[in-house]
PDB file of N, CA and C in Angstrom:
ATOM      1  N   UNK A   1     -12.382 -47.476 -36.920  1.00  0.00           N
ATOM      2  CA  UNK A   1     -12.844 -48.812 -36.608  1.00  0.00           C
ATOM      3  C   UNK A   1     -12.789 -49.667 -37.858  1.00  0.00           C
ATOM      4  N   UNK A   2     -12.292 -50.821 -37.814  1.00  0.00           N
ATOM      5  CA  UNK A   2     -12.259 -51.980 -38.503  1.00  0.00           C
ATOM      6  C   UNK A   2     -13.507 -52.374 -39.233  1.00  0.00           C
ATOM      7  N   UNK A   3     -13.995 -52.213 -40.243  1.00  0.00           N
ATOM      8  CA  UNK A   3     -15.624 -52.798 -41.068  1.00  0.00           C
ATOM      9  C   UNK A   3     -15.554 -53.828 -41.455  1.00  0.00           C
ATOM     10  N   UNK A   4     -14.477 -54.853 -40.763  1.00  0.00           N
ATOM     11  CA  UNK A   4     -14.071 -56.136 -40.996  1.00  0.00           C
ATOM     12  C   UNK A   4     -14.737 -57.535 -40.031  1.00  0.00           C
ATOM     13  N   UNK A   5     -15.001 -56.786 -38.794  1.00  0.00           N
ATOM     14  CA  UNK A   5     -14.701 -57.381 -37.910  1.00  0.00           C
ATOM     15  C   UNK A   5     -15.995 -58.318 -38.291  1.00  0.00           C
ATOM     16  N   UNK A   6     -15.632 -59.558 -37.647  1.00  0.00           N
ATOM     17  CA  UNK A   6     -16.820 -61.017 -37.910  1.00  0.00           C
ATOM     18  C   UNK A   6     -17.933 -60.861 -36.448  1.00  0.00           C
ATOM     19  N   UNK A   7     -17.751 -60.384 -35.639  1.00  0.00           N
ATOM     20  CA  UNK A   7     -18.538 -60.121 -34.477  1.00  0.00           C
ATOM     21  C   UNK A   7     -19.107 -58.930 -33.836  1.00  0.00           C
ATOM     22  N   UNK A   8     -20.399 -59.128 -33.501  1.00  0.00           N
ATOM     23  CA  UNK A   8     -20.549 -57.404 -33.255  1.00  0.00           C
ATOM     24  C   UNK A   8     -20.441 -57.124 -31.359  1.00  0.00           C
ATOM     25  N   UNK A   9     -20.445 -55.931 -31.291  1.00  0.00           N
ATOM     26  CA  UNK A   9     -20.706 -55.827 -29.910  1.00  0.00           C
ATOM     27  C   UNK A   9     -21.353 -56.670 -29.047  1.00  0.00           C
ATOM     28  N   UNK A  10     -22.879 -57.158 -29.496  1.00  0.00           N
ATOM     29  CA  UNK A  10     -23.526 -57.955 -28.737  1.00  0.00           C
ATOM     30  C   UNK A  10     -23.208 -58.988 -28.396  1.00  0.00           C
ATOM     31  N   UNK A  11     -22.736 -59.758 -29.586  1.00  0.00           N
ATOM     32  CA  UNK A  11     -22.067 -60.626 -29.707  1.00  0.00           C
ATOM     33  C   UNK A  11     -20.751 -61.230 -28.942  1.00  0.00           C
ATOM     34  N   UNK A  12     -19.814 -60.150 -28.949  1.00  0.00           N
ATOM     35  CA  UNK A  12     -18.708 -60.124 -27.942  1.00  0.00           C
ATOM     36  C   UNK A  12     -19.102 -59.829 -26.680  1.00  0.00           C
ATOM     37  N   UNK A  13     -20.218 -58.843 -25.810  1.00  0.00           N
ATOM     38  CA  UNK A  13     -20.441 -59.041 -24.833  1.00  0.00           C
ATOM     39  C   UNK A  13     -20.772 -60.770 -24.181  1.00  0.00           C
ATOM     40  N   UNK A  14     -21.910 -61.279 -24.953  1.00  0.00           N
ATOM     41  CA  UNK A  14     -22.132 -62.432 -24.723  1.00  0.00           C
ATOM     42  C   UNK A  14     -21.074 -63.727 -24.585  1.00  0.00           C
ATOM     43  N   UNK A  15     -20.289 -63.394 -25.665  1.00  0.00           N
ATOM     44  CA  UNK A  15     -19.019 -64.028 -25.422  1.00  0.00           C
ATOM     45  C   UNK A  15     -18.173 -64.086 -24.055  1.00  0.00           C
ATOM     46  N   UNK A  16     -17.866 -62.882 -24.100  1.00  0.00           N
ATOM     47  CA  UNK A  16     -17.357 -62.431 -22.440  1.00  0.00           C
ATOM     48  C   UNK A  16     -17.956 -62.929 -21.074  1.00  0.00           C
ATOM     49  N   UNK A  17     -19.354 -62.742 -21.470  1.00  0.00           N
ATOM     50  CA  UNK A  17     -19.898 -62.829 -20.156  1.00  0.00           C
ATOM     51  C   UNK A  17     -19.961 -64.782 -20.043  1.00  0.00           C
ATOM     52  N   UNK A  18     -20.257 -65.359 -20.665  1.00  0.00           N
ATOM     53  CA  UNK A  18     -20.259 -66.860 -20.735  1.00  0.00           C
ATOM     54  C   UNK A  18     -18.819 -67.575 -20.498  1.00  0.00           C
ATOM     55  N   UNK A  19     -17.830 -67.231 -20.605  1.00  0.00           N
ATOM     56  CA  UNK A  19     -16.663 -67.206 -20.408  1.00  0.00           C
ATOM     57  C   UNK A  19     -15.934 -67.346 -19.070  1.00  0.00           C
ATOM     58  N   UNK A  20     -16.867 -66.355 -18.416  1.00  0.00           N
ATOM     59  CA  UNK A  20     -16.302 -65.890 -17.309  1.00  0.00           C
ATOM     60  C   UNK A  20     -17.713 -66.112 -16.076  1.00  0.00           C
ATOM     61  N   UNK A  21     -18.883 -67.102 -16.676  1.00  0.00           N
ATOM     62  CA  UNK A  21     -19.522 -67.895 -15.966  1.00  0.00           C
ATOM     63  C   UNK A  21     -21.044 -66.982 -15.434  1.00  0.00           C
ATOM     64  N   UNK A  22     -21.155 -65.538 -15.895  1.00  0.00           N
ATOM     65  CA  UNK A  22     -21.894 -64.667 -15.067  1.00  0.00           C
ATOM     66  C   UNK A  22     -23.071 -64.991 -15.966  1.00  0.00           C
ATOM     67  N   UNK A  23     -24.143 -65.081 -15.119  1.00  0.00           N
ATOM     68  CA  UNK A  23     -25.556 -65.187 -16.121  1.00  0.00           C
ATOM     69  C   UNK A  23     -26.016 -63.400 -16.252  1.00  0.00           C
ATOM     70  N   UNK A  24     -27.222 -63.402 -17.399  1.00  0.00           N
ATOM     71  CA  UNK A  24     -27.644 -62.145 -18.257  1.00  0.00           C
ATOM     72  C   UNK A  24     -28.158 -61.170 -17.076  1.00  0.00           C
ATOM     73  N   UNK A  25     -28.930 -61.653 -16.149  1.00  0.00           N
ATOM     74  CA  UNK A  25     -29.219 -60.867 -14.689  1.00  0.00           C
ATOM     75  C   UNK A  25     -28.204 -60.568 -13.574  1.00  0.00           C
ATOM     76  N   UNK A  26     -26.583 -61.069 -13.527  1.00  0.00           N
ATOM     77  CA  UNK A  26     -25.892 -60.870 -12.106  1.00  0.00           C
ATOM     78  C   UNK A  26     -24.913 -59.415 -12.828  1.00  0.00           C
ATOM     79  N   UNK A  27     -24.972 -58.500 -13.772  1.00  0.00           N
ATOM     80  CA  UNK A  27     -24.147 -57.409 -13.934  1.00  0.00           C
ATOM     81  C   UNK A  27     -24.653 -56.492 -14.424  1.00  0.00           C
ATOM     82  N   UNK A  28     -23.090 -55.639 -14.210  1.00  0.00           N
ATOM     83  CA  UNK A  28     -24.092 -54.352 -15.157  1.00  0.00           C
ATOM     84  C   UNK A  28     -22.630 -53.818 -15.994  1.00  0.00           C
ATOM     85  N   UNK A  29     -22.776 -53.376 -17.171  1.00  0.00           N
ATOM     86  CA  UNK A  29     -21.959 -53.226 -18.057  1.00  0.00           C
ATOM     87  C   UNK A  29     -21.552 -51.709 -18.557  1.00  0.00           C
ATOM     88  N   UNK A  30     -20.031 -51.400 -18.073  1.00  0.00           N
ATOM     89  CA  UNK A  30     -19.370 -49.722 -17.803  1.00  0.00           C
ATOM     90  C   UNK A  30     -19.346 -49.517 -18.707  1.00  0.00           C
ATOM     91  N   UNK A  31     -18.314 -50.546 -20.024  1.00  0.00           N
ATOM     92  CA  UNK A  31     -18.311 -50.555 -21.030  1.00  0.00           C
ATOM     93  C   UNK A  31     -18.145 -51.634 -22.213  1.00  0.00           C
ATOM     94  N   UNK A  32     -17.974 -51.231 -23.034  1.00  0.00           N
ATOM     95  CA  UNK A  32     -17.963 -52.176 -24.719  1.00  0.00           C
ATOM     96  C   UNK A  32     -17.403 -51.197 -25.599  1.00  0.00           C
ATOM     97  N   UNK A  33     -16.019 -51.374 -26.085  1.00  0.00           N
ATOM     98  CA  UNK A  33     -15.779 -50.328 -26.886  1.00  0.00           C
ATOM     99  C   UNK A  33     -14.880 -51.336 -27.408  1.00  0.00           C
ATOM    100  N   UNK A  34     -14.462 -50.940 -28.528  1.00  0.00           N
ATOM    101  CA  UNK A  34     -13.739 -51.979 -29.775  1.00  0.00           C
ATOM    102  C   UNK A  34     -12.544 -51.249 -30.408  1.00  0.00           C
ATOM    103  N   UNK A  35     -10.953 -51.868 -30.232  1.00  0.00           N
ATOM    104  CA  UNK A  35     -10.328 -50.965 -30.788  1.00  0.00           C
ATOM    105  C   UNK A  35      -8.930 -52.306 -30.868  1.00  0.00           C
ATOM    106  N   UNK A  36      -8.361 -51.617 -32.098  1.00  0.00           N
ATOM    107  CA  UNK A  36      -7.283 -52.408 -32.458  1.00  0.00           C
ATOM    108  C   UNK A  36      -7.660 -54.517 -32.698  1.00  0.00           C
ATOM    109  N   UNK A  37      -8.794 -54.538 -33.598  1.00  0.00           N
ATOM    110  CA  UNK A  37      -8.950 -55.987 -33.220  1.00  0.00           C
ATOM    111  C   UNK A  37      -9.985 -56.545 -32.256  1.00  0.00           C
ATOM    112  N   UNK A  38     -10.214 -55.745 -31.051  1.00  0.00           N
ATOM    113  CA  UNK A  38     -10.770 -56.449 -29.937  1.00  0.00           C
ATOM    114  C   UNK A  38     -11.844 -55.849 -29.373  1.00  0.00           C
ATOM    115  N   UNK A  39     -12.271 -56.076 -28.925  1.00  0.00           N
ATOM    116  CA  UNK A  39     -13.295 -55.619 -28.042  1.00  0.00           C
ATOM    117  C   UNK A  39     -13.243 -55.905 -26.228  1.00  0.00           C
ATOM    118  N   UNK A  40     -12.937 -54.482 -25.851  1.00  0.00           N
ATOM    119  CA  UNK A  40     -12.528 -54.260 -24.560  1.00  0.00           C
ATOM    120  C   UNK A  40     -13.630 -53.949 -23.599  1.00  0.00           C
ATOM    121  N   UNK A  41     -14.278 -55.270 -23.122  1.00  0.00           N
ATOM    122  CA  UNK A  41     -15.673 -55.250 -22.175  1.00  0.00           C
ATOM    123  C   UNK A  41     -15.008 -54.978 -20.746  1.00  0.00           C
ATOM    124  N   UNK A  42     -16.113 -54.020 -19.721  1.00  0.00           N
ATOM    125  CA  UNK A  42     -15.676 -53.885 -18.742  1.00  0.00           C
ATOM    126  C   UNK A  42     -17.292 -54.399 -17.935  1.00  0.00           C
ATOM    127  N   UNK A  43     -17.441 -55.185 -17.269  1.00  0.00           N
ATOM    128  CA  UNK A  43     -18.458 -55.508 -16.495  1.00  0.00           C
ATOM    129  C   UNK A  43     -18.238 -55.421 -14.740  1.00  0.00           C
ATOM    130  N   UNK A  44     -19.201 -55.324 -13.908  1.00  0.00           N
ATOM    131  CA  UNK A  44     -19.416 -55.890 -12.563  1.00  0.00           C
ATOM    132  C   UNK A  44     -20.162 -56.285 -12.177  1.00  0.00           C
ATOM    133  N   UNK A  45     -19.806 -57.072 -11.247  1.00  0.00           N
ATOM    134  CA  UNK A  45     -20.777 -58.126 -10.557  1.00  0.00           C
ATOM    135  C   UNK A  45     -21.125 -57.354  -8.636  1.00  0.00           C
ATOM    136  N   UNK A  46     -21.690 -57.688  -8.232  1.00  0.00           N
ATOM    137  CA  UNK A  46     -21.861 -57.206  -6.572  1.00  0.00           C
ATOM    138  C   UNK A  46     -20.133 -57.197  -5.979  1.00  0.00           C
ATOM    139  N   UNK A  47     -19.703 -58.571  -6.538  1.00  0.00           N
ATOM    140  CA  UNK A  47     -18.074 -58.926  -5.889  1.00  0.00           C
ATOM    141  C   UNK A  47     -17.116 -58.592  -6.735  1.00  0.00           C
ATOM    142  N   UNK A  48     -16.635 -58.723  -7.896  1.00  0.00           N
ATOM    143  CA  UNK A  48     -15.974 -58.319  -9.203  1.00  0.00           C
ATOM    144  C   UNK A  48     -16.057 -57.483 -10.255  1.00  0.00           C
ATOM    145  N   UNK A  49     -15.071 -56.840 -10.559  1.00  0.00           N
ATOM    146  CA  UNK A  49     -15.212 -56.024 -11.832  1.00  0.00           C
ATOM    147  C   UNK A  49     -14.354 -56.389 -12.761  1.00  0.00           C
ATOM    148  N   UNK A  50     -14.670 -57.145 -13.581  1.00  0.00           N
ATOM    149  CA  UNK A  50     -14.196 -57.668 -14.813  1.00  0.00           C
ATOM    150  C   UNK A  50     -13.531 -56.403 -16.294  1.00  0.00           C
ATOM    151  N   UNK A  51     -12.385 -56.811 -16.760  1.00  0.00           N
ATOM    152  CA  UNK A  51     -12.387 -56.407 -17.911  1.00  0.00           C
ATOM    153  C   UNK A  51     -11.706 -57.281 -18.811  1.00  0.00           C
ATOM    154  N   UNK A  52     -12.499 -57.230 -19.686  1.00  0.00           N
ATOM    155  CA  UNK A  52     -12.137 -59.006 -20.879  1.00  0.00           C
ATOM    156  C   UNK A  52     -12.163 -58.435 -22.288  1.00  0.00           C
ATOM    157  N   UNK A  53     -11.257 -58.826 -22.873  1.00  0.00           N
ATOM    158  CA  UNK A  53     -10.911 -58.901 -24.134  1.00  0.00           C
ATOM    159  C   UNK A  53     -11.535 -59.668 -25.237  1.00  0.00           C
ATOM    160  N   UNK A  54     -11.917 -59.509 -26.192  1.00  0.00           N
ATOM    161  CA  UNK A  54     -12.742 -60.476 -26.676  1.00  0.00           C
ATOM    162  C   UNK A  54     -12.206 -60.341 -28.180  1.00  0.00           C
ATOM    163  N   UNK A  55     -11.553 -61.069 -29.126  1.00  0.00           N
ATOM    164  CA  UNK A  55     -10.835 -60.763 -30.107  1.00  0.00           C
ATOM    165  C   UNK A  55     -12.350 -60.764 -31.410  1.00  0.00           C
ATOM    166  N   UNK A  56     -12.034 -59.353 -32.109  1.00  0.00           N
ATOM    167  CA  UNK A  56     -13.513 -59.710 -33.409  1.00  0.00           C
ATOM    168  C   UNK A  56     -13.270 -60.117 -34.134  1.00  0.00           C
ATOM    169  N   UNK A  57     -11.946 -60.308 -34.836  1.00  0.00           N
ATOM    170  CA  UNK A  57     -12.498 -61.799 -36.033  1.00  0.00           C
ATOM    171  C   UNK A  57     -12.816 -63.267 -35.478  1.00  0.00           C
ATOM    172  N   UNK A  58     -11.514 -63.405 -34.466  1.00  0.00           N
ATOM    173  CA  UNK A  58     -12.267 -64.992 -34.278  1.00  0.00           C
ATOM    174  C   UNK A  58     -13.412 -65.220 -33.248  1.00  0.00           C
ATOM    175  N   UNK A  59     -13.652 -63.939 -32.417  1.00  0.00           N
ATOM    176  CA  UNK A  59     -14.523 -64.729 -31.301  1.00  0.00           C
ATOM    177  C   UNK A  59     -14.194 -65.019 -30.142  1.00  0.00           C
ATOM    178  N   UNK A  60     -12.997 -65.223 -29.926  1.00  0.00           N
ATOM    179  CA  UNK A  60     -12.549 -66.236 -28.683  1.00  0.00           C
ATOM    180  C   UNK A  60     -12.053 -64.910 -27.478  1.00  0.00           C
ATOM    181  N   UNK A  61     -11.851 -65.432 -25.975  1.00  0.00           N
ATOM    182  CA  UNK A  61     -11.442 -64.519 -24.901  1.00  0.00           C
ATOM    183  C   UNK A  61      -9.687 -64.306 -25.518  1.00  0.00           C
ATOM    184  N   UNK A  62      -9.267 -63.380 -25.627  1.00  0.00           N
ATOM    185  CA  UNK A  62      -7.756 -63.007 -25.401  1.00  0.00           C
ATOM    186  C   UNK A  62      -7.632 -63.063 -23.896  1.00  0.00           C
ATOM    187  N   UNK A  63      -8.057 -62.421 -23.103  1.00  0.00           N
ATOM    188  CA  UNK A  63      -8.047 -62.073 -21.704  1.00  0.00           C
ATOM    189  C   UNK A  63      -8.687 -61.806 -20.984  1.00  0.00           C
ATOM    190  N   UNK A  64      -8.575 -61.607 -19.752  1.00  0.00           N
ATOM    191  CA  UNK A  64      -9.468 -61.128 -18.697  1.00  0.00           C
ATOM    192  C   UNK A  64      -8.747 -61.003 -17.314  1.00  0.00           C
ATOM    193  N   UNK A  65      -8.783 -60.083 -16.711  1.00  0.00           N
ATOM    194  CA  UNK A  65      -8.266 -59.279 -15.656  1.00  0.00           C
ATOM    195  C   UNK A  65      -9.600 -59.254 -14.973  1.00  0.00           C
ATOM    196  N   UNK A  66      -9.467 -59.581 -13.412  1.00  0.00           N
ATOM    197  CA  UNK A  66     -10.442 -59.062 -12.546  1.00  0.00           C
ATOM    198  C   UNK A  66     -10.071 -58.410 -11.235  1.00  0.00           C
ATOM    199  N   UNK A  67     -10.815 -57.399 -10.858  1.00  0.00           N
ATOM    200  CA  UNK A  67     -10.427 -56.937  -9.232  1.00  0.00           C
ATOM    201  C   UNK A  67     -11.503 -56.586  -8.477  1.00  0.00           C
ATOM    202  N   UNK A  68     -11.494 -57.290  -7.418  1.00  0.00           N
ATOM    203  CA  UNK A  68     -12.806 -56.976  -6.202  1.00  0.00           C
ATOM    204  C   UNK A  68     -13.327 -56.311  -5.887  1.00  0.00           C
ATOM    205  N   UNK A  69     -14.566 -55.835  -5.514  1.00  0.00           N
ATOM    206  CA  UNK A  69     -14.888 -55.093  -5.738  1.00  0.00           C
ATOM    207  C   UNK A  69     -15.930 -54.768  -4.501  1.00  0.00           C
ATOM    208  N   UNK A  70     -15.653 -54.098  -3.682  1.00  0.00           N
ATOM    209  CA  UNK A  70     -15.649 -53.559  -1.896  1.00  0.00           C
ATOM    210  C   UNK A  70     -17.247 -52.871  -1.686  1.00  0.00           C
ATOM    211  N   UNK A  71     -17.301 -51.464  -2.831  1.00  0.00           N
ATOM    212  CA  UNK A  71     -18.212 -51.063  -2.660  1.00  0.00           C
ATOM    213  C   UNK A  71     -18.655 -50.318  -4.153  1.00  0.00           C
ATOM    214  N   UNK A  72     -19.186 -51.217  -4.804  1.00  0.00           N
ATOM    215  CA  UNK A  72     -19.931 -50.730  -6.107  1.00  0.00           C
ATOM    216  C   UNK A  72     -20.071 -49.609  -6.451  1.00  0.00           C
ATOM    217  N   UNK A  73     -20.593 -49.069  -5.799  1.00  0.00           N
ATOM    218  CA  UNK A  73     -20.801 -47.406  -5.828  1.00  0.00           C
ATOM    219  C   UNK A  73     -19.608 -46.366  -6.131  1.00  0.00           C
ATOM    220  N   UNK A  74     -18.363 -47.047  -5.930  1.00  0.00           N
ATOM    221  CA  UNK A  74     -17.144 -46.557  -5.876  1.00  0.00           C
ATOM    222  C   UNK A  74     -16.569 -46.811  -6.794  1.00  0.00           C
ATOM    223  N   UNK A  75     -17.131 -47.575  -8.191  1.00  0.00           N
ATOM    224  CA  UNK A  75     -16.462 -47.896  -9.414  1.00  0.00           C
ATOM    225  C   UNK A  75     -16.527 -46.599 -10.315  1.00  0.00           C
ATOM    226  N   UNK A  76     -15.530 -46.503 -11.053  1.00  0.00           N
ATOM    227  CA  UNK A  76     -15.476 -45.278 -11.975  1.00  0.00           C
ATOM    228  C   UNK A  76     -15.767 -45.218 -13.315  1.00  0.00           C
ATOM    229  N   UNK A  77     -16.748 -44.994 -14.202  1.00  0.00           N
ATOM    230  CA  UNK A  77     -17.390 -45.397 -15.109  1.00  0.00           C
ATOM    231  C   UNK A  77     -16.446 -44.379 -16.634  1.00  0.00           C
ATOM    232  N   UNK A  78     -15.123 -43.624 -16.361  1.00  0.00           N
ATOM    233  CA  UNK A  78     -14.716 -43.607 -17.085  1.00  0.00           C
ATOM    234  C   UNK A  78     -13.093 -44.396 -17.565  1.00  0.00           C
ATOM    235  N   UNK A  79     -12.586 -43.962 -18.205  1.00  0.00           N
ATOM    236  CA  UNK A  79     -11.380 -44.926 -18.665  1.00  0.00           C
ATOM    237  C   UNK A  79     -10.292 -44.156 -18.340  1.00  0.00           C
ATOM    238  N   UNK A  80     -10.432 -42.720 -18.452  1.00  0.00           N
ATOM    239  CA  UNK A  80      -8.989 -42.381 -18.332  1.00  0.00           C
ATOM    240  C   UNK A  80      -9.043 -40.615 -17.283  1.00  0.00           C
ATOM    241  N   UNK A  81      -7.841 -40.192 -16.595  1.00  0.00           N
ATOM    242  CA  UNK A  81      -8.383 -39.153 -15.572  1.00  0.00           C
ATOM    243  C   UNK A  81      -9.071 -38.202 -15.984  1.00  0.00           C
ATOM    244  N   UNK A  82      -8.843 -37.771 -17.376  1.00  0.00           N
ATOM    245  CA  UNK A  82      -9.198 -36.595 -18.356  1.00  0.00           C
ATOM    246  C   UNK A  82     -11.226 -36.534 -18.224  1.00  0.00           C
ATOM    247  N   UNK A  83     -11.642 -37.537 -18.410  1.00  0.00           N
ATOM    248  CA  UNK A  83     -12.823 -38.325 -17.885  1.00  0.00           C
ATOM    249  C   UNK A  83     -13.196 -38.483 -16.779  1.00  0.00           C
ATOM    250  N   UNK A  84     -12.613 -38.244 -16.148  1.00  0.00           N
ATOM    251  CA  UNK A  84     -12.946 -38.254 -14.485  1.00  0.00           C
ATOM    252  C   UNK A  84     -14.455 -37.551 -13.930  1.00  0.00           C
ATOM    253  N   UNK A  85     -15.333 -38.041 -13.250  1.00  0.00           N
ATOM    254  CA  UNK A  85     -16.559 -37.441 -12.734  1.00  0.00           C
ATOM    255  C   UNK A  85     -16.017 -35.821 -12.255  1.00  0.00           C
ATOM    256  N   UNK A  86     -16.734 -34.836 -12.327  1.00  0.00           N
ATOM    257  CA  UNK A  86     -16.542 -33.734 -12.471  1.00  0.00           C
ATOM    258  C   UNK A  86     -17.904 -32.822 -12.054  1.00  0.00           C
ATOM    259  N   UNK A  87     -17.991 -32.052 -11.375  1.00  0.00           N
ATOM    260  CA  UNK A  87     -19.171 -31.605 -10.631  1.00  0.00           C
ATOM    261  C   UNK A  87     -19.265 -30.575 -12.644  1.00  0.00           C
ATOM    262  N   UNK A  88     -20.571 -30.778 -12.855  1.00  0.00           N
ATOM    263  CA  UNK A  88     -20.352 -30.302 -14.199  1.00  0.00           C
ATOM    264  C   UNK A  88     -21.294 -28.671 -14.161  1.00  0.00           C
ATOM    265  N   UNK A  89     -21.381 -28.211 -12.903  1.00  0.00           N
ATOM    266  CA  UNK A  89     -22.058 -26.998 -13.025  1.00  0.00           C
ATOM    267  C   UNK A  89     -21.358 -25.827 -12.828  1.00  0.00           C
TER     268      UNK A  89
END
């Protein structure tokens, strides 16, 4: 990780989320992880699941991708299959 960066996590969440119009009570947040420059937020809302880019030196949105989101319960809280929910007993 970069010991450069001008913004911290909190910081870039807040960014993200103001951006993209959601107040501090309508989500809940999968992830925040920071890599190459950016900070890669993944949020949802009851209807949307957001994932937004948030660049750490300057601050500003790079991006944001969203897809609908049917039945909450059905979102997958890891990133890649290797991670995949797994009966762990």
């Amino acid at each position: 990780m970069n010991t450069n960066t001008c913004i911290t996590k909190e910081q870039a969440l807040s960014i993200a989320l103001r951006n993209v119009g959601i107040e501090n009570s309508e989500y809940h947040c999968l992830s925040n992880n920071y890599d190459s420059g950016f900070y890669r937020i993944i949020v949802w809302t009851p209807y949307l699941k957001y994932e937004i880019y948030v660049d750490a030196g300057e601050g500003e949105v790079a991006g944001i991708d969203t897809v609908p989101v049917l039945y909450p319960e059905t979102l997958c809280f890891c990133d890649s299959d290797e991670d995949s929910l797994t009966d762990a007993a």
